[in-house]
C-alpha atoms as a PDB file:
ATOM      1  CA  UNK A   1       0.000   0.000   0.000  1.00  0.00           C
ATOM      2  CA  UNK A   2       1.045   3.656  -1.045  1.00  0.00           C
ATOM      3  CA  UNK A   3       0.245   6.605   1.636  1.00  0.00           C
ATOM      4  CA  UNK A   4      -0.849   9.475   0.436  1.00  0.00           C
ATOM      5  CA  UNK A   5       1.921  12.532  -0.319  1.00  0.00           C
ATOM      6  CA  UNK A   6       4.642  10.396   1.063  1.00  0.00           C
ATOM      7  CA  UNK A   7       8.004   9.425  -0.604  1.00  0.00           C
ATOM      8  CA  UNK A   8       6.505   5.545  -1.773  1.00  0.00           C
ATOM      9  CA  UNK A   9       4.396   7.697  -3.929  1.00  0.00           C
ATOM     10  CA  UNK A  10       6.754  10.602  -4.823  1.00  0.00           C
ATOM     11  CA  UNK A  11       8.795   7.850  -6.369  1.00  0.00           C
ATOM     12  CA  UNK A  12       5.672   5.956  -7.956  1.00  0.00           C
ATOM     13  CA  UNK A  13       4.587   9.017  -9.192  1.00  0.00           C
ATOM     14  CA  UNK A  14       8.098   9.852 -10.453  1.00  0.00           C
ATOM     15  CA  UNK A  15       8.054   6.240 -12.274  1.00  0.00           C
ATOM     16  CA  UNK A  16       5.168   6.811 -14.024  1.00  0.00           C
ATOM     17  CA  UNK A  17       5.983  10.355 -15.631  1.00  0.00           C
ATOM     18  CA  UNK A  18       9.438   8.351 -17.093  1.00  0.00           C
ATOM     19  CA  UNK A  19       7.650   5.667 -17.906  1.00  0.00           C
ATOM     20  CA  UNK A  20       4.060   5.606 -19.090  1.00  0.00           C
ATOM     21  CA  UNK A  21       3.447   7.173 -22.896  1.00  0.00           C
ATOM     22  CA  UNK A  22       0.537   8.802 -22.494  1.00  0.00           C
ATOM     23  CA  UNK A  23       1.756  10.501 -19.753  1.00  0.00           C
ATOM     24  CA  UNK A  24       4.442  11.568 -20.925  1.00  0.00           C
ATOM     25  CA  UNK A  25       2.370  13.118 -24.545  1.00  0.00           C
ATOM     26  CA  UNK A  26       0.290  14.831 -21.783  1.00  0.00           C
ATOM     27  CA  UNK A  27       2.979  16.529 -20.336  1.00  0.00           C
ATOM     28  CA  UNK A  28       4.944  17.252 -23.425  1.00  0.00           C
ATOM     29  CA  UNK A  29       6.268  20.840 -23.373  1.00  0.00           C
ATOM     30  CA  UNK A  30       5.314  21.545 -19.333  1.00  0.00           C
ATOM     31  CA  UNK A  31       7.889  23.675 -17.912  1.00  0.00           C
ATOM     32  CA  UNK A  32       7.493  24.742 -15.149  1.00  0.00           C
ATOM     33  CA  UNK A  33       8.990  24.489 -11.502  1.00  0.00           C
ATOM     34  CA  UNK A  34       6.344  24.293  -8.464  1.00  0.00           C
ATOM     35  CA  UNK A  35       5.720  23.418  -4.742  1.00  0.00           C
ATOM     36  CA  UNK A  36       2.666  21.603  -3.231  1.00  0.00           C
ATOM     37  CA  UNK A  37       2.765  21.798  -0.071  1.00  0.00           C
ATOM     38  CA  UNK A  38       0.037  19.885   1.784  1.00  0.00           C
ATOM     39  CA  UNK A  39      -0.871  20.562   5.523  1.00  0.00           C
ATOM     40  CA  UNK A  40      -2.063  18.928   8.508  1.00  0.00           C
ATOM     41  CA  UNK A  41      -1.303  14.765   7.214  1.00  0.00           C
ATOM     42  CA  UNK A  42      -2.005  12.302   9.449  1.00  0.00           C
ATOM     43  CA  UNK A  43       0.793  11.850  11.692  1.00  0.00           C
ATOM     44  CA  UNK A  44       0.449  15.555  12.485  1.00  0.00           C
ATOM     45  CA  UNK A  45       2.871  16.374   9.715  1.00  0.00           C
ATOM     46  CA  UNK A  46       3.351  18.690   7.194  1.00  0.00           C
ATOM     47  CA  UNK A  47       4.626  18.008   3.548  1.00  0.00           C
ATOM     48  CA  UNK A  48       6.179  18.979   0.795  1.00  0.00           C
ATOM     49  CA  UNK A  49       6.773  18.748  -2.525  1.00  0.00           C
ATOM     50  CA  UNK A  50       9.228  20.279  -4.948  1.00  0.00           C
ATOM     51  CA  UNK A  51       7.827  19.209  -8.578  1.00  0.00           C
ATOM     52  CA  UNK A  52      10.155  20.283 -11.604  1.00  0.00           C
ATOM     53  CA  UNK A  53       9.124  19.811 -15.616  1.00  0.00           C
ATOM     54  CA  UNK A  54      11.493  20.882 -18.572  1.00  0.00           C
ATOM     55  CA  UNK A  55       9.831  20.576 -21.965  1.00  0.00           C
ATOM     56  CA  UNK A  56       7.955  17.511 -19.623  1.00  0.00           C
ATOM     57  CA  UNK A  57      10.952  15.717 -18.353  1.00  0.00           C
ATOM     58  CA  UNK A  58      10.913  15.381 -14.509  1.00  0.00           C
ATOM     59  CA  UNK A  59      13.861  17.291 -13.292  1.00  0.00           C
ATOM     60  CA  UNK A  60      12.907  17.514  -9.707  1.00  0.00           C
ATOM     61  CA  UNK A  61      10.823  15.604  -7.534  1.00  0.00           C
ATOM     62  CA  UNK A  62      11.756  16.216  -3.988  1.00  0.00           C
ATOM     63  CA  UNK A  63       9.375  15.811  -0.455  1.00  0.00           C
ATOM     64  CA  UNK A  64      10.381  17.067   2.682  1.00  0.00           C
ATOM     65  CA  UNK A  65       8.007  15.900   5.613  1.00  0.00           C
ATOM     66  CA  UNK A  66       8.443  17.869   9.139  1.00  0.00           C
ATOM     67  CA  UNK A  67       6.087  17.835  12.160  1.00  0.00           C
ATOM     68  CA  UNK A  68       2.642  20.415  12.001  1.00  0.00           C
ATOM     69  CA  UNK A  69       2.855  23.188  11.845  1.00  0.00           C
ATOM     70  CA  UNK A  70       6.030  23.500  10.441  1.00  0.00           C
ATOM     71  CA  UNK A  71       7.815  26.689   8.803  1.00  0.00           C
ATOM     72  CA  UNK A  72       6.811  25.153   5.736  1.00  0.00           C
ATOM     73  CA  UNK A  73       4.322  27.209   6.138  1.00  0.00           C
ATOM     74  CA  UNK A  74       5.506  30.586   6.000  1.00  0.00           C
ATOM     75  CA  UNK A  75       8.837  29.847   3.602  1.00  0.00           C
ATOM     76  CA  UNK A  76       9.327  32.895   1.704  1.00  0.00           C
ATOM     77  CA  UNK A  77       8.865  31.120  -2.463  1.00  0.00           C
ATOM     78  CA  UNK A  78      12.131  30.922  -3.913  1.00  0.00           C
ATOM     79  CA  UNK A  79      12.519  32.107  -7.133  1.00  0.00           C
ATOM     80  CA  UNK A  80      13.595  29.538  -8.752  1.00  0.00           C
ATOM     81  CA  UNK A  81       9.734  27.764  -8.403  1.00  0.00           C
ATOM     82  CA  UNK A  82       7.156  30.016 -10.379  1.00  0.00           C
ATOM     83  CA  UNK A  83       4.818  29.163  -7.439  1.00  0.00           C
ATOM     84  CA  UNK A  84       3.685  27.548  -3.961  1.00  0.00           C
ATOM     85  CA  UNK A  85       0.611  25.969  -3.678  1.00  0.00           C
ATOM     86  CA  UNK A  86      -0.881  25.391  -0.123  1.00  0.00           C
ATOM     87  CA  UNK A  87      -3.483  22.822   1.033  1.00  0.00           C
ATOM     88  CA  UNK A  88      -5.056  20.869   3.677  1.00  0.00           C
ATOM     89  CA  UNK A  89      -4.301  17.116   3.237  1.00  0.00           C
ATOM     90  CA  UNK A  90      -8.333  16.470   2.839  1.00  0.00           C
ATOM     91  CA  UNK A  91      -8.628  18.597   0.172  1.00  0.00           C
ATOM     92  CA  UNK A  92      -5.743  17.494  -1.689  1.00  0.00           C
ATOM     93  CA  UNK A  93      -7.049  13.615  -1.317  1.00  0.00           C
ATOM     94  CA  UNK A  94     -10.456  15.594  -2.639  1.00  0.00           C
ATOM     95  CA  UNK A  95      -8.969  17.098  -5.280  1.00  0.00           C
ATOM     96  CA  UNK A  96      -6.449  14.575  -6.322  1.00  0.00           C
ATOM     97  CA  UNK A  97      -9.186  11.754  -6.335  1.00  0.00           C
ATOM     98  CA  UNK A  98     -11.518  13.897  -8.211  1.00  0.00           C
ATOM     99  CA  UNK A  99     -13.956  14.396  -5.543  1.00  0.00           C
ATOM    100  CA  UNK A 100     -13.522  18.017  -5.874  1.00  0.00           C
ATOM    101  CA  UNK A 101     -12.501  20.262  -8.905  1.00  0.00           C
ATOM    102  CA  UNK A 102      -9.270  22.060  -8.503  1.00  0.00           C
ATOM    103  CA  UNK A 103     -11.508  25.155  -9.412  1.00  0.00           C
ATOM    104  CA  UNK A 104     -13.639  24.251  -6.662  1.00  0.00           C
ATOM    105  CA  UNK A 105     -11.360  23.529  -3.953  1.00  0.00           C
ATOM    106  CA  UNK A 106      -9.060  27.046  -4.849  1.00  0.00           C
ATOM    107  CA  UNK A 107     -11.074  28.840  -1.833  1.00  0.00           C
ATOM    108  CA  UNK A 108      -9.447  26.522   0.901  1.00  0.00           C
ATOM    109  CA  UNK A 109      -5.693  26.716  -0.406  1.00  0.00           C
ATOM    110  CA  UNK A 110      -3.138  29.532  -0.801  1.00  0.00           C
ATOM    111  CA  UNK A 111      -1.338  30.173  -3.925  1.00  0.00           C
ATOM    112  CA  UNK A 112       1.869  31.789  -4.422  1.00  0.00           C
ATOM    113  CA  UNK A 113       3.886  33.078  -6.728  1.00  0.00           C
ATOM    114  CA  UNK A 114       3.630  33.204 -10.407  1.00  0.00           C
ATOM    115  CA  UNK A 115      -0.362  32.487 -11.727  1.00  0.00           C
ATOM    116  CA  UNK A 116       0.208  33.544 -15.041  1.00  0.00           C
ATOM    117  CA  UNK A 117       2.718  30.394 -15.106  1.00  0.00           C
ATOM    118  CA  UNK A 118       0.496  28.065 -13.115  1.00  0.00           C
ATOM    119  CA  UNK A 119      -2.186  28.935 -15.700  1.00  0.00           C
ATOM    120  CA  UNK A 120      -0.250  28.094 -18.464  1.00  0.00           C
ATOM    121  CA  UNK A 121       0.774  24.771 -17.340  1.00  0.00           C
ATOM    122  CA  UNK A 122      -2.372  23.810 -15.681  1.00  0.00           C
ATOM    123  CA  UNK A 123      -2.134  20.793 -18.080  1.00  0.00           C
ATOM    124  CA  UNK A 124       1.239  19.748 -16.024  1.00  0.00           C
ATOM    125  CA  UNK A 125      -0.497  20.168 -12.292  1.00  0.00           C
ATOM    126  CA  UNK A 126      -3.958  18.049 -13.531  1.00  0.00           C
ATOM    127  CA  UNK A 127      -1.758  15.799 -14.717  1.00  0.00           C
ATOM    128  CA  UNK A 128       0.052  15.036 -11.722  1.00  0.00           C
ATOM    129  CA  UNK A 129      -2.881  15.395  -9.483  1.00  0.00           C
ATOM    130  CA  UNK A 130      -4.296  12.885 -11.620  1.00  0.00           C
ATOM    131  CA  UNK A 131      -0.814  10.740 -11.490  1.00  0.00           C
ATOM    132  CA  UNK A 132      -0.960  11.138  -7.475  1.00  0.00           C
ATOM    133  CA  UNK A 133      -5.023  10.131  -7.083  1.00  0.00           C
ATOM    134  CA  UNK A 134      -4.803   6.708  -9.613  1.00  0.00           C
ATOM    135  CA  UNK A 135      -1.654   5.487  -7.882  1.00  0.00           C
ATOM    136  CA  UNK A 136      -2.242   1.646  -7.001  1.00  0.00           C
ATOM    137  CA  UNK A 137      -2.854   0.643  -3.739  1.00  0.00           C
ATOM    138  CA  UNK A 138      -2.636   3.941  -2.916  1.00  0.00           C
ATOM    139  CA  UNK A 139      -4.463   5.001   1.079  1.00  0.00           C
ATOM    140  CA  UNK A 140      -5.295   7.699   2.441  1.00  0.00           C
END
């Protein structure tokens, strides 16, 4: 079994994107550098991931997992990440499990940084969402 937003499925999830055509032609020319940084997972932890695409090549793919509330939290973005997106762990499982529309669930997370970018590459972060909800055996 997979947890949810933990590094058994940061690696599945990195496996996939290398492997798997049609995700790959989905993410074909995704650029884009971006955090997701989900809040308040069970264990009373907070965590984080650093998600990188270069003309849709995985270049980063990094999760850091500290105890809630962490200064995850309130990290200024770096620049080199076009943006930070913020969530509570159920609405992530929501939205990643299609439960709840990313448009839908915007009003309980905080978004950093660059929209413009994010909005561009929406097809990269639905994609991955998508990746991170169909994992198998994946728990929540």
């Amino acid at each position: 079994m997979v947890k949810f937003f933990t590094k058994e499925m940061s690696d599945q999830t990195e496996q996939m994107i290398n492997t798997d055509a049609a995700i790959k032609a989905k993410l074909k020319g995704v650029t884009l550098k971006f955090i997701l940084l989900v809040t308040d997972c069970p264990g009373n932890e907070d965590r984080q991931m650093k998600i990188g695409f270069d003309n849709g090549k995985l270049v980063e793919n990094t999760l850091v997992i500290k105890p809630a509330p962490s200064d995850l939290r309130t990290e200024t973005l770096d620049k080199a990440y076009a943006a930070k997106v913020v969530g509570p762990y159920e609405v992530m499982v929501q939205v990643s499990t299609k439960k709840l529309p990313m448009l839908a669930a915007l009003g309980s997370m905080r978004i950093e940084g660059d929209m413009t970018a994010l909005i561009a590459n929406m097809t990269g972060m639905t994609t991955l969402l998508d990746i991170q909800g169909s994992l198998p055996g994946l728990e929540f």
